[in-house]
Protein backbone atom coordinates (compact mmCIF):
# COMPACT_ATOMS: atom_id res chain seq x y z
CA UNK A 1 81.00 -19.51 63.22
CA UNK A 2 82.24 -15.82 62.42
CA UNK A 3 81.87 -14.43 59.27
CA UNK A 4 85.37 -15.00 56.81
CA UNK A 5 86.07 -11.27 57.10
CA UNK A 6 86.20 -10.53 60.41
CA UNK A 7 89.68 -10.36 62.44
CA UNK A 8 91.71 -13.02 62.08
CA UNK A 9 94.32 -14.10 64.63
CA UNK A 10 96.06 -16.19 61.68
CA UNK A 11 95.54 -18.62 58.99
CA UNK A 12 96.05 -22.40 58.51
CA UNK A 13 97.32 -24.61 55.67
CA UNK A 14 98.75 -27.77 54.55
CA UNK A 15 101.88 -28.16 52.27
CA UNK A 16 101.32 -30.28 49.66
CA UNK A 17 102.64 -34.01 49.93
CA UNK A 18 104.20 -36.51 47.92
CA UNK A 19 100.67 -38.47 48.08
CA UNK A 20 98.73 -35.58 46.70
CA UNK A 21 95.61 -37.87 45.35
CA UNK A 22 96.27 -37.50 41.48
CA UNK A 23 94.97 -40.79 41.09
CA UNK A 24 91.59 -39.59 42.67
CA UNK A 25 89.94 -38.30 39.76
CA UNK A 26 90.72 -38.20 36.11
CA UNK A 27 90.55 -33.88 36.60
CA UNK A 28 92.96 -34.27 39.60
CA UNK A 29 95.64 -36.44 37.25
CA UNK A 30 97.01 -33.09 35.26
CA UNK A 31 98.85 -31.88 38.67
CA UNK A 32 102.40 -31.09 39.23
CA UNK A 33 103.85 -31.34 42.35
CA UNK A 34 106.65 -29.50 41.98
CA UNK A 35 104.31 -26.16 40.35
CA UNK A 36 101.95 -26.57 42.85
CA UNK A 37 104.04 -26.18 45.99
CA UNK A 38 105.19 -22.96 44.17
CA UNK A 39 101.66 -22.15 43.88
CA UNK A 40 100.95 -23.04 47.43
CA UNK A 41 104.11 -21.27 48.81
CA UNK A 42 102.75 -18.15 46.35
CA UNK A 43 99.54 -17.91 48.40
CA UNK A 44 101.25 -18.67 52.05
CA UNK A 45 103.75 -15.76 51.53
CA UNK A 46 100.89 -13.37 50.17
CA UNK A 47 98.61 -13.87 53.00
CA UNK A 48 101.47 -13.75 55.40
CA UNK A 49 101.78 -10.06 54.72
CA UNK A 50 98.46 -9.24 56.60
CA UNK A 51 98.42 -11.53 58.94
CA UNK A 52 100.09 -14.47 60.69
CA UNK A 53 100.59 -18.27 58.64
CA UNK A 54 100.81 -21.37 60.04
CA UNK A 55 101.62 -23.97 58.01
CA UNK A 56 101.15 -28.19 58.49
CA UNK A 57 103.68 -30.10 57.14
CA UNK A 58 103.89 -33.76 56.87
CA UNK A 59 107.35 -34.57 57.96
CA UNK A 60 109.49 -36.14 54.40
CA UNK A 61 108.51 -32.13 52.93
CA UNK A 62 110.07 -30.17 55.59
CA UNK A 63 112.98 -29.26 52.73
CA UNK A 64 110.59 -28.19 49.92
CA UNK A 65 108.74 -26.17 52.32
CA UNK A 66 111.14 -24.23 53.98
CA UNK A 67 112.69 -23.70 50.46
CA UNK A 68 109.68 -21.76 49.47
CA UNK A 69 108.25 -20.16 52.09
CA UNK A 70 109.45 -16.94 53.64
CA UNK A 71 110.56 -17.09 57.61
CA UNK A 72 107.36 -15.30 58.70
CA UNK A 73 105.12 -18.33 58.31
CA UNK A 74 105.43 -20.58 61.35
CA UNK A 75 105.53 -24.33 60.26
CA UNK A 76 104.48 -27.05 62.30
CA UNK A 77 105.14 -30.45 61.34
CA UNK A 78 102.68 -33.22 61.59
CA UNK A 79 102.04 -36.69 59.28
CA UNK A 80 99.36 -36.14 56.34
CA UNK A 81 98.27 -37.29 53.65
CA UNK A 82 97.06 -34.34 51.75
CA UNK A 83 96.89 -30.43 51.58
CA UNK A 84 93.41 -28.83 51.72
CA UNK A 85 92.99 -27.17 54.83
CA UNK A 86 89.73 -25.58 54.19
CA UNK A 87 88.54 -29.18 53.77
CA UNK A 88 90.33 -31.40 56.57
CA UNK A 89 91.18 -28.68 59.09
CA UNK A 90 88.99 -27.31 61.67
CA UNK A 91 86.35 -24.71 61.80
CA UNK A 92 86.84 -22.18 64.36
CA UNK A 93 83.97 -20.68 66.40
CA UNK A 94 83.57 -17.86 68.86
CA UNK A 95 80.97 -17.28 71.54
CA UNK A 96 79.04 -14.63 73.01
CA UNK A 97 82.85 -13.87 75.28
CA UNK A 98 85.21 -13.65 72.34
CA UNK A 99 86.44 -16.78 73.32
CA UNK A 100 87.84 -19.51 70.73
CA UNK A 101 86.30 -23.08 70.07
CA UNK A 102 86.94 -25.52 66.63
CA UNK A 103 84.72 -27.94 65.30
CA UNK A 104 86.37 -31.52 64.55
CA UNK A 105 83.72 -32.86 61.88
CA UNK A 106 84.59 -36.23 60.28
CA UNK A 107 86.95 -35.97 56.98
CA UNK A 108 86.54 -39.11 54.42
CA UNK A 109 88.47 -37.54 51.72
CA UNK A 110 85.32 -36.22 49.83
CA UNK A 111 83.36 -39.84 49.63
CA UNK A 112 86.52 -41.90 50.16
CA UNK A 113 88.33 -40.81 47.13
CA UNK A 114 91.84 -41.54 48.57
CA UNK A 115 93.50 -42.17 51.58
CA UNK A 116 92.34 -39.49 54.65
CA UNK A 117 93.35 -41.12 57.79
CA UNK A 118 96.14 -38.52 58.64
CA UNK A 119 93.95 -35.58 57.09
CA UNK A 120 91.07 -36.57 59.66
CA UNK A 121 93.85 -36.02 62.52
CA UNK A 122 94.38 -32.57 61.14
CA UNK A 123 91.35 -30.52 63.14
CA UNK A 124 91.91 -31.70 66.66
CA UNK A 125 95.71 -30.73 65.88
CA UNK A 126 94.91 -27.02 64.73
CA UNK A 127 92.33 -26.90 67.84
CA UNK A 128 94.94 -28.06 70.65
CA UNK A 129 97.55 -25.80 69.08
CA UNK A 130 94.95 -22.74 68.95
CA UNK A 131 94.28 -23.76 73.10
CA UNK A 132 90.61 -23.63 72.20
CA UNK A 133 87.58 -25.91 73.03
CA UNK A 134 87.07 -29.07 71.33
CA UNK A 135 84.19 -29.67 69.70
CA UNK A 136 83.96 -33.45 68.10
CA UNK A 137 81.09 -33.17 64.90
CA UNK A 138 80.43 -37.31 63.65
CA UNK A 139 78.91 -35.65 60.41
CA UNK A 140 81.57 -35.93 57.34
CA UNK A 141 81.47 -32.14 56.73
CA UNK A 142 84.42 -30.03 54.87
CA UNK A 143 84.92 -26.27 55.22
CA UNK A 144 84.56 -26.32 52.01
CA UNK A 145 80.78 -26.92 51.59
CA UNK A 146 79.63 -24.44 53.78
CA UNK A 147 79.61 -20.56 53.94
CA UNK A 148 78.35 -17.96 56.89
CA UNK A 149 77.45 -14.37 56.96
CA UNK A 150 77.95 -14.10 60.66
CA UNK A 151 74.40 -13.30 61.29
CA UNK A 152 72.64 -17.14 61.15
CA UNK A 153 72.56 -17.51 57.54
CA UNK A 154 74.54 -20.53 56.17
CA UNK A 155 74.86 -21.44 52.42
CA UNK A 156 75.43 -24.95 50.98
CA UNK A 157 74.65 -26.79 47.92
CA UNK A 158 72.44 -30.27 48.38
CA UNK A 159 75.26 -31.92 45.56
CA UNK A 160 77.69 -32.02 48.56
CA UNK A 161 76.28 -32.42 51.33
CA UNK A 162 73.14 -34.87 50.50
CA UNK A 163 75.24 -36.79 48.75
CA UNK A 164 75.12 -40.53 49.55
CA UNK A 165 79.00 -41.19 49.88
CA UNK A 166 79.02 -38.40 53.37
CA UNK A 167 76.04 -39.35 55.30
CA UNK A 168 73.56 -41.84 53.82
CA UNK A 169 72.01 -42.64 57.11
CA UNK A 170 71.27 -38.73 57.68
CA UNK A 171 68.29 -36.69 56.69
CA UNK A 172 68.21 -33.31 55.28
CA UNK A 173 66.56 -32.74 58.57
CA UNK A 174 69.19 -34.33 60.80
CA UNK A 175 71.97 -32.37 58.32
CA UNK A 176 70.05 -28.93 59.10
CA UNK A 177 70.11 -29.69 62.63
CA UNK A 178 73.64 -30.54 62.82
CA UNK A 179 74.46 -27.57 60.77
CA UNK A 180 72.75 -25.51 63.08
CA UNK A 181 73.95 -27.19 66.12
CA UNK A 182 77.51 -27.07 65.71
CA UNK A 183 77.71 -24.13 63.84
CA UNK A 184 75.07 -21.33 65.46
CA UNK A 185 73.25 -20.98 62.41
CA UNK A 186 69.64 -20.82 62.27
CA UNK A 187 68.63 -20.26 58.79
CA UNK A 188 70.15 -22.50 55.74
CA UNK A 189 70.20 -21.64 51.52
CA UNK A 190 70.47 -24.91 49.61
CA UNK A 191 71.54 -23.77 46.25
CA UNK A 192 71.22 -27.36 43.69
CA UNK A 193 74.55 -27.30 42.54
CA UNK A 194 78.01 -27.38 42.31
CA UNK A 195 80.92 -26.81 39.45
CA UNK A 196 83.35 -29.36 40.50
CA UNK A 197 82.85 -33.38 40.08
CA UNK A 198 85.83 -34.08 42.96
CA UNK A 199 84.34 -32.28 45.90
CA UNK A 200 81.14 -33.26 44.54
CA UNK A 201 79.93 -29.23 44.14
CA UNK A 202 81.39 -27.46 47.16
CA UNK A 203 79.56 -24.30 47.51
CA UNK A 204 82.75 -22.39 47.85
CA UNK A 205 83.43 -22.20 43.59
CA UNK A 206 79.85 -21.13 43.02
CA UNK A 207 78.27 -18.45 46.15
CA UNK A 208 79.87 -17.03 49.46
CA UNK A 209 78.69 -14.05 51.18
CA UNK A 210 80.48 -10.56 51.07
CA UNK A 211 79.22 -8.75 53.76
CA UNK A 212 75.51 -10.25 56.04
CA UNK A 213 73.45 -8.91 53.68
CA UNK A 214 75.56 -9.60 49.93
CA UNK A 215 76.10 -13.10 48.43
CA UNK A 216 78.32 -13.21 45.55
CA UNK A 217 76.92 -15.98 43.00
CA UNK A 218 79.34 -17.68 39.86
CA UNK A 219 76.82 -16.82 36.81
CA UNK A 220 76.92 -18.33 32.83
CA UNK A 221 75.31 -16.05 30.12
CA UNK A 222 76.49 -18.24 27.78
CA UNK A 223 73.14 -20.22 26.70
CA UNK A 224 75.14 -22.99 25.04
CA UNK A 225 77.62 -23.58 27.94
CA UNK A 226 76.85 -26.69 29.73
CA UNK A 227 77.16 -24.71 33.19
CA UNK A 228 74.33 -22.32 31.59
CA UNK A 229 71.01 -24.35 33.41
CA UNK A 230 72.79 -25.74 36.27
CA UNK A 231 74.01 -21.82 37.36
CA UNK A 232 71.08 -20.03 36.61
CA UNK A 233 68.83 -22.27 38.60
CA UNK A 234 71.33 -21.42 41.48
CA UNK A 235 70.89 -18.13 40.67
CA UNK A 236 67.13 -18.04 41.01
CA UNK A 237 67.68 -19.56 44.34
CA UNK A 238 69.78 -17.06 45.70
CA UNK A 239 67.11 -14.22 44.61
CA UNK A 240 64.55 -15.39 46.16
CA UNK A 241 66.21 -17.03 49.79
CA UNK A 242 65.61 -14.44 52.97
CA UNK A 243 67.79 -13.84 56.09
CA UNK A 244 66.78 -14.48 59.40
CA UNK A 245 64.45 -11.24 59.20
CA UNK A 246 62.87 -12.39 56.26
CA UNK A 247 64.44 -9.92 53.76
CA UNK A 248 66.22 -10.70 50.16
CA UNK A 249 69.66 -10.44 49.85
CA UNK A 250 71.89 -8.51 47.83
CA UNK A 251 72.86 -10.85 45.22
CA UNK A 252 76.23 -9.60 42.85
CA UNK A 253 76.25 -11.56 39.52
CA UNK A 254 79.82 -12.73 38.89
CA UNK A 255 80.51 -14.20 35.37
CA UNK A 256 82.35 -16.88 35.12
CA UNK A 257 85.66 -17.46 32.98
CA UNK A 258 84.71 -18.86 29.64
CA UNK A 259 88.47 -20.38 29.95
CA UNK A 260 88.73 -24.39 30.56
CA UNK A 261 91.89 -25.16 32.30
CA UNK A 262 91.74 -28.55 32.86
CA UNK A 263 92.53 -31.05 30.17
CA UNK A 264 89.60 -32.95 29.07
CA UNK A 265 87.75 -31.59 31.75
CA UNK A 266 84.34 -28.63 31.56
CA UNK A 267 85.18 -27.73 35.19
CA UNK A 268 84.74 -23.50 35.01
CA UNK A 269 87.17 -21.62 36.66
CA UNK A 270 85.56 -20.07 39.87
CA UNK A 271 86.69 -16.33 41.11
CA UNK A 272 83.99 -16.96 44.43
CA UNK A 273 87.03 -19.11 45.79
CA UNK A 274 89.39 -16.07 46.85
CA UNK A 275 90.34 -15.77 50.80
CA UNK A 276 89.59 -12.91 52.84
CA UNK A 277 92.45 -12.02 54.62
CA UNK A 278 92.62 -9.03 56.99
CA UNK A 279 92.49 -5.81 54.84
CA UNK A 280 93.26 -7.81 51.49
CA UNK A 281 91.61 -10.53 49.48
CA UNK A 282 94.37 -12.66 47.95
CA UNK A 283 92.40 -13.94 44.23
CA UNK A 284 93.03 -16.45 41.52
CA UNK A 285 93.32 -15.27 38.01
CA UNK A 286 93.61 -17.53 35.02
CA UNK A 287 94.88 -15.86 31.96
CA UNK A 288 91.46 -14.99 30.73
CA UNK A 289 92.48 -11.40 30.13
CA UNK A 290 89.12 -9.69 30.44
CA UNK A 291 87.35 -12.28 33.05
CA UNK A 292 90.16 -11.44 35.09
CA UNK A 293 89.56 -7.81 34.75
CA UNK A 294 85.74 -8.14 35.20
CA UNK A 295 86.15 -10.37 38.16
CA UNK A 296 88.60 -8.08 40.23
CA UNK A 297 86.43 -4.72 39.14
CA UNK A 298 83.44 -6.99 41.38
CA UNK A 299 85.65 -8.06 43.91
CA UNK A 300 87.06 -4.17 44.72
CA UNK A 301 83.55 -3.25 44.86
CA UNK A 302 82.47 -5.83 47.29
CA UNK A 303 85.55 -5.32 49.70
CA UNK A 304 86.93 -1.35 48.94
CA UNK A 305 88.95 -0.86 51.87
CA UNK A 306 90.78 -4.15 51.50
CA UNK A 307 94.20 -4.60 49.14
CA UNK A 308 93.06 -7.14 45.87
CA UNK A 309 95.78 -9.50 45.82
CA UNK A 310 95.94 -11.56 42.10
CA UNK A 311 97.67 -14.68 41.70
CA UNK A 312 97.74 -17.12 38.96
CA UNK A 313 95.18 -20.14 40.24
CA UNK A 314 96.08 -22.29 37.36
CA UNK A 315 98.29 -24.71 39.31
CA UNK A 316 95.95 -24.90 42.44
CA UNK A 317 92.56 -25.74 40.12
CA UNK A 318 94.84 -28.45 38.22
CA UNK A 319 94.85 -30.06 42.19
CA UNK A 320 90.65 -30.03 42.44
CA UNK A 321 90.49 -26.50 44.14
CA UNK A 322 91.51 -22.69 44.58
CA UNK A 323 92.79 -20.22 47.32
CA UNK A 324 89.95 -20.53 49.44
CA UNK A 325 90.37 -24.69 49.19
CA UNK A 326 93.62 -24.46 50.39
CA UNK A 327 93.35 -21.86 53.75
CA UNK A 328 91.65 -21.82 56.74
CA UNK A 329 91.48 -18.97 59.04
CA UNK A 330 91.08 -18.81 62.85
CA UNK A 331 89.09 -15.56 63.85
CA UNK A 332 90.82 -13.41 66.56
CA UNK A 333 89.54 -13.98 70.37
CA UNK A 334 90.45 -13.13 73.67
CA UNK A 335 93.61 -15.47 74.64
């Protein structure tokens, strides 16, 4: 599994549906359909300016969707039930010949939250349409829970993936092997924890990787916020985990926006879930003037050659997720 920032041939989403799960949680209940296809089509059109978009639509949208997307983005239609491609789609590979494969792992709608059974169709569809080779993974795995370097490393938090409603029967043995199997990876970072009850603490709103040496961590400094314990023992984590040579990595504190979005809800609002795009990194923003400003200062720093793209993430987080939830790419290979 390449690294997020190197070339990619395109990127994959879903439009959002007329079943969107509201109902799931009690967090996922605040979201409009209506503002979050703009927010969707907002992100599609961004990314679509540095490189190609392909987006799945489930058939009764079609209108919506070509109402708010520009005529670059390519849209396929197929039924779903839902719209988080980083989550249902697959996860492209590439071998030692440039040449494309995607991984099909199962999809149960993040412990059987809602209905899935068109979601779970949704990898084999992005693989046959990418003419790569199939790769069928009988682990319940979303993109979402995992993150690469590039270079062997994988990060992942045990509230996702150990939890009992994905794979009760496995080990955290048997889940490093798979990892490792179907992914190339050979070393793994557990980090504890998680920000978000829905996904049940995808690593993707707390840690990802910057370059194969630089992981990017969601930090509290806040002693009386309640994500105060639960981020700094991820923190500690992340200083002392090695790469596959047995050196520390680079870790870059990024604070977290003091701003709850959410009604009712303590959910944080996570910058780590921004998508790397070639030569840009399209970003959520939330209002909170000098968060904001903090968090894109980090994010130039990390990626300096590459155009910092801001758009308002309030509308995607009121659906369970961010920018990074919502995309997929597919890395650039040899036709």
């Amino acid at each position: 599994m390449p690294a997020e920032w190197q070339p990619h041939e395109c990127c994959w989403m879903q439009w959002p549906t007329e079943t969107f799960p509201i109902n799931a949680t009690s967090s996922w209940s605040h979201f409009d359909l209506d503002k979050g296809r703009i927010a969707w089509a907002n992100v599609a059109n961004a990314i679509s300016k540095f490189e190609k978009l392909k987006m799945i639509v489930n058939p009764s949208d079609l209108a919506s969707a070509k109402k708010l997307l520009n005529e670059n983005i390519e849209i396929l239609v197929l039924p779903i039930n839902d719209a988080w491609c980083r989550d249902s789609g697959a996860i492209f590979l590439i071998n030692k010949d440039n040449q494309l494969g995607g991984v099909d792992s199962d999809f149960n709608c993040w412990g059987y939250q809602e209905n899935y059974e068109l979601d779970d169709k949704v990898a084999k569809f992005m693989i046959d349409h990418a003419n790569s080779k199939y790769f069928k993974n009988n682990m319940v795995l979303e993109g979402g829970s995992i993150h690469v370097n590039g270079n062997g490393t994988l990060l992942t938090t045990e509230q996702c993936l150990l939890n009992e409603n994905r794979n009760p029967e496995l080990s955290k043995d048997q889940i490093e092997s798979n990892l490792k199997n179907y992914f190339g990876v050979e070393n793994i970072v557990w980090l504890k924890h998680g920000t978000d009850e829905g996904t049940d603490g995808h690593v993707d709103n707390v840690a990802c990787f910057t370059n194969h040496k630089t992981i990017i961590a969601m930090t509290c400094s806040d002693k009386n916020d309640s994500y105060y314990d639960l981020l700094n023992e991820n923190l500690e984590t992340l200083k002392s985990s090695r790469d596959l040579d047995g050196n520390p990595f680079n870790i870059v504190e990024l604070e977290m926006s003091k701003k709850r979005i959410i009604p009712g809800d303590d959910e944080p609002s996570s910058y780590i879930n921004f998508y790397i795009a070639n030569d840009a990194i399209i970003f959520p923003v939330f209002g909170d003037e000098e968060a904001d400003l903090n968090a894109q200062k980090i994010i130039k720093s990390q990626f300096p050659n590459r155009q910092i793209v801001c758009l308002d993430g309030h509308d995607i987080l009121l659906g369970g997720g961010n920018i990074h939830c919502i995309t997929q790419q597919q890395p650039r290979s040899i036709k």
